[in-house]
Protein backbone atom coordinates (compact mmCIF):
# COMPACT_ATOMS: atom_id res chain seq x y z
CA UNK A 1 114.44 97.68 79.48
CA UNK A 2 118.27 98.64 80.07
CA UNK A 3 119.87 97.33 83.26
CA UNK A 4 120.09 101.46 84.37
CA UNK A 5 116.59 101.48 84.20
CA UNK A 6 115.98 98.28 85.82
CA UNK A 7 118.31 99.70 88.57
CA UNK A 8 116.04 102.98 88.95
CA UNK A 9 113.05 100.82 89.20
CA UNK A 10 114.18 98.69 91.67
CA UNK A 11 115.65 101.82 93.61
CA UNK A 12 112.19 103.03 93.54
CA UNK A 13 111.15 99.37 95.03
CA UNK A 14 113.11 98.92 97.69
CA UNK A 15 112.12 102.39 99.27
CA UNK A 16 108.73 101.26 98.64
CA UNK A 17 109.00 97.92 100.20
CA UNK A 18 111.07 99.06 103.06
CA UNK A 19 108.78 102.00 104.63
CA UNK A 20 106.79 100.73 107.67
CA UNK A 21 103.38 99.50 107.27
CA UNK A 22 101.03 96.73 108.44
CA UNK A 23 102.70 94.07 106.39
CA UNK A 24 106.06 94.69 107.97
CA UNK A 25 104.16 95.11 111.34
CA UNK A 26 102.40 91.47 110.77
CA UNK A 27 105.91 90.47 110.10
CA UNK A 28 107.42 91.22 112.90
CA UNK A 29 104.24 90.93 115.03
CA UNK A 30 104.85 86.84 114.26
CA UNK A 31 108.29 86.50 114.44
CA UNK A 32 108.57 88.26 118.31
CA UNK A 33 105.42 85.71 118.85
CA UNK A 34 105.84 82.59 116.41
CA UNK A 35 109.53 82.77 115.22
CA UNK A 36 111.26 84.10 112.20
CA UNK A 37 110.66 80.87 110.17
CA UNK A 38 107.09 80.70 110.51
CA UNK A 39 106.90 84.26 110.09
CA UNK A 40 108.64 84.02 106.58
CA UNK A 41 105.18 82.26 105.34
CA UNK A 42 103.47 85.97 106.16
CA UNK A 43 105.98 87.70 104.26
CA UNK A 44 105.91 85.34 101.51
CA UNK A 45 102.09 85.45 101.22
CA UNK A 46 102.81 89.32 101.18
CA UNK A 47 104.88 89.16 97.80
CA UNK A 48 102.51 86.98 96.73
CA UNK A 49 99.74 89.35 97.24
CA UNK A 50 102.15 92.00 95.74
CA UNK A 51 102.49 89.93 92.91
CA UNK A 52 98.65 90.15 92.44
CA UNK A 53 98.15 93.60 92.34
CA UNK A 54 100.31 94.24 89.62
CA UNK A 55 98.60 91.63 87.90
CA UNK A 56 95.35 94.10 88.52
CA UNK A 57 97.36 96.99 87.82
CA UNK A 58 98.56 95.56 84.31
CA UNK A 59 95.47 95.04 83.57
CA UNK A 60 94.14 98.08 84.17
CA UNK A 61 92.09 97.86 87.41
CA UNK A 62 94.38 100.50 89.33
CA UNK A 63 93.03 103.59 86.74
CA UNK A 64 89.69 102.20 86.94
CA UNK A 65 90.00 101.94 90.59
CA UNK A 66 91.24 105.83 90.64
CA UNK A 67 87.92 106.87 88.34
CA UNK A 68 85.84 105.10 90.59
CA UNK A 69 86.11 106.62 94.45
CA UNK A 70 83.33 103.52 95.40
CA UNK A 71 85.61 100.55 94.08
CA UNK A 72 88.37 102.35 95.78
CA UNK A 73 86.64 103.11 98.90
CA UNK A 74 85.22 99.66 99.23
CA UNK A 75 88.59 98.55 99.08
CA UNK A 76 89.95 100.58 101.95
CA UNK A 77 86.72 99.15 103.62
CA UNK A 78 87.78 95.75 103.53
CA UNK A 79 91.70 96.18 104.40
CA UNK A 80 90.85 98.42 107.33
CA UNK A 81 88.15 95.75 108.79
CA UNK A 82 91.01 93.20 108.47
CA UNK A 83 93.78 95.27 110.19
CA UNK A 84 90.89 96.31 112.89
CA UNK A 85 90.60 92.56 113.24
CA UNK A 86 94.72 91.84 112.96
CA UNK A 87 94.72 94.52 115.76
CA UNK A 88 91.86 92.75 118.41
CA UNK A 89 93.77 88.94 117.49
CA UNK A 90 96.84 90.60 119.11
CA UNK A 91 95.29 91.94 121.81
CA UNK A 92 93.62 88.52 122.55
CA UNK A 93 96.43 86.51 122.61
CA UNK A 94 98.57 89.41 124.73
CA UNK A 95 95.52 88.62 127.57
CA UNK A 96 96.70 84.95 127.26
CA UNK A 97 99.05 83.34 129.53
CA UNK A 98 102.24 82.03 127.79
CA UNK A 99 104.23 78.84 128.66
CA UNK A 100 107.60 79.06 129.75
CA UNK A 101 108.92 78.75 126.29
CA UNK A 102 107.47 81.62 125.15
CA UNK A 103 104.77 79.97 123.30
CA UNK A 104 101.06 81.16 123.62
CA UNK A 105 98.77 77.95 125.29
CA UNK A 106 96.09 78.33 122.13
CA UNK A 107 97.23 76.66 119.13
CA UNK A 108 99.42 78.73 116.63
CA UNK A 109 98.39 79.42 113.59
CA UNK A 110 99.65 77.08 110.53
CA UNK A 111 101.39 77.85 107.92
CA UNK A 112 98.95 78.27 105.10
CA UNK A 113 97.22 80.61 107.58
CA UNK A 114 100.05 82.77 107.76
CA UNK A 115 100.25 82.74 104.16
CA UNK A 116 96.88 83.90 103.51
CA UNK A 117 97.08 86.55 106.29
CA UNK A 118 99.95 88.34 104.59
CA UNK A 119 98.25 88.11 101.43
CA UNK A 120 95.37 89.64 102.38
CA UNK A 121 97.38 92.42 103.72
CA UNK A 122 98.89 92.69 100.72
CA UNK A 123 96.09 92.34 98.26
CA UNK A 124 93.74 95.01 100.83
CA UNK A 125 96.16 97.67 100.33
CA UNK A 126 94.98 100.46 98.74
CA UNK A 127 97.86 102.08 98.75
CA UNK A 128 100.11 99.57 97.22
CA UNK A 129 97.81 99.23 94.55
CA UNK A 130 97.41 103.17 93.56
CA UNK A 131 101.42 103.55 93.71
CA UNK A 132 101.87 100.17 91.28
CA UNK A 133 99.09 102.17 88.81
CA UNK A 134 101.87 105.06 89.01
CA UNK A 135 104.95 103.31 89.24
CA UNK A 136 104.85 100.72 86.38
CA UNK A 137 103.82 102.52 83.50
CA UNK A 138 106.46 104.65 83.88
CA UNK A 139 109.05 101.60 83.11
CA UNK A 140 107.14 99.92 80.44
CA UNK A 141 108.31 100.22 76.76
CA UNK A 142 105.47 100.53 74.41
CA UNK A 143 107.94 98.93 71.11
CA UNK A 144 108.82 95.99 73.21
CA UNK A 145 106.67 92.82 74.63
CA UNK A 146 104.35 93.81 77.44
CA UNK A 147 104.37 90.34 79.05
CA UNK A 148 108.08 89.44 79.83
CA UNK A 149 108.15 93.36 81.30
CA UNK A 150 105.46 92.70 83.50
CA UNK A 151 106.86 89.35 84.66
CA UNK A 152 110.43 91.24 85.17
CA UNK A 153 108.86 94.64 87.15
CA UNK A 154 106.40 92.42 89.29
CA UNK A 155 108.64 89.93 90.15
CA UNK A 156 111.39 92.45 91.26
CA UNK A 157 108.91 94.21 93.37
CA UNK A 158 108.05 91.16 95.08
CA UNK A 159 111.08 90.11 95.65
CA UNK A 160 112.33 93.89 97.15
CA UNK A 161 109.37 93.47 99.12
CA UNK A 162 110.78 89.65 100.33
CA UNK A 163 114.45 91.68 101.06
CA UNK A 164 112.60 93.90 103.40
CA UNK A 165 110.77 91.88 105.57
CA UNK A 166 114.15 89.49 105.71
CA UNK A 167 115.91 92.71 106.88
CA UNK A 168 113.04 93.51 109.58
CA UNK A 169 112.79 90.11 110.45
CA UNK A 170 116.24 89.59 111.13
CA UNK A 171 116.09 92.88 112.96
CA UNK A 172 113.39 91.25 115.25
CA UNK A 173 115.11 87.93 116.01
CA UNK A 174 117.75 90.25 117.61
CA UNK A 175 115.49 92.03 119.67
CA UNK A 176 113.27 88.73 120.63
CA UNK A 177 115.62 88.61 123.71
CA UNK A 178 114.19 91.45 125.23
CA UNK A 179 110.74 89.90 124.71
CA UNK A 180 110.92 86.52 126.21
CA UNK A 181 109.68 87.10 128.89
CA UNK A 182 105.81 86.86 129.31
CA UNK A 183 105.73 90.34 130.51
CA UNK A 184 107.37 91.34 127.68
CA UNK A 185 105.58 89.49 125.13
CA UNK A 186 102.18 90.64 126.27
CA UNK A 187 103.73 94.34 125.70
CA UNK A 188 104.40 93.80 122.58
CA UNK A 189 101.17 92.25 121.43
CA UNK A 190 99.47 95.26 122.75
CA UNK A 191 101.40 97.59 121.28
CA UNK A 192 101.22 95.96 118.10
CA UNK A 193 97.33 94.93 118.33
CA UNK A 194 97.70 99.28 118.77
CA UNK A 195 99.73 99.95 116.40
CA UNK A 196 96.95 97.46 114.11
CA UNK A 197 94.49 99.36 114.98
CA UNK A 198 95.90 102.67 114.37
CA UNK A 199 96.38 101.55 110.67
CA UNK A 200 92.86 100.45 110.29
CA UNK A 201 90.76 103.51 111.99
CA UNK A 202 93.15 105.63 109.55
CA UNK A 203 92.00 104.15 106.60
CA UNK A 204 88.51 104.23 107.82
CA UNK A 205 89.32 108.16 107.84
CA UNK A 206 91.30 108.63 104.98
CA UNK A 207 89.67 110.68 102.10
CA UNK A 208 90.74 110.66 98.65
């Protein structure tokens, strides 16, 4: 692969990575609440899950997903469930009182648990996974070896994905200010426990 076309692909990432959706939105959604450090361990369990789908996608499973509207739809099932119950976590904590630091009074969640929950964002997205099926074979050159190219184009995704949420999260540790109060706080969690739950009921809906 040229460095030109490396450029194009990773052109092609970064808009990817950098339009809103619920992995961005559990991003910030734990650094307003948790902090931009322990948020990181979402977004990195987020590349991670990125990561993964290629994987599928290399191997085939995106075209087999797009032949077969069941795998897809069970799919869509399972991420929508989990931003439906993203969406209700938020609202529960919003209905809890906070301590004068800012910091909920129930335990916050470790870090392998923040891991995992940006994985499975990742790894649930249906649409992540159709637009890898598109995007990759479209930089892949049949005379040269397949496995250093997939190593190079899933690793560069993942990490335009990782400069996104650094640029959103940064974005939120400015406007955490605004937010410490508890009044403030418990806004936010509802709007984002909304916001969750907007996500999810629309890929109940979705067709196609």
């Amino acid at each position: 692969m040229s460095f030109s076309h490396w450029l194009l692909f990773v052109a092609a990432a970064l808009a990817t990575t950098f339009s809103p959706g619920p992995a961005l939105l559990l991003a910030v959604s734990n650094a307003i609440g948790l902090g931009a450090r322990q948020a990181a361990f979402s977004s990195l369990g987020n590349a991670a899950g990125l990561f993964a789908l290629a994987a599928l996608t290399w191997l085939g499973v995106g075209a087999a997903l797009a032949a077969a509207p069941w795998a897809l739809a069970a799919i869509r099932l399972g991420g929508a469930l989990y931003l439906l119950y993203l969406g209700w976590g938020q609202w529960r904590l919003a209905a809890r009182p906070w301590r004068a630091a800012g910091v909920a009074t129930e335990r916050a969640p470790g870090r392998a648990a923040l891991f995992r929950s940006g994985f499975t964002v990742a790894a649930t997205n249906p649409s992540a996974l159709i637009f890898l099926s598109a995007l990759l074979p479209q930089f892949v050159r049949a005379d040269a070896p397949l496995l250093p190219q997939f190593f190079l184009l899933a690793t560069t995704f993942s990490g335009c994905a990782l400069v996104a949420h650094a640029t959103y999260l940064a974005a939120a540790r400015q406007v955490a200010p605004w937010l410490a109060s508890e009044t403030g706080r418990r806004r936010f969690r509802y709007a984002s426990g909304a916001a969750f739950v907007l996500l999810g009921s629309g890929l109940l809906v979705a067709r196609g």
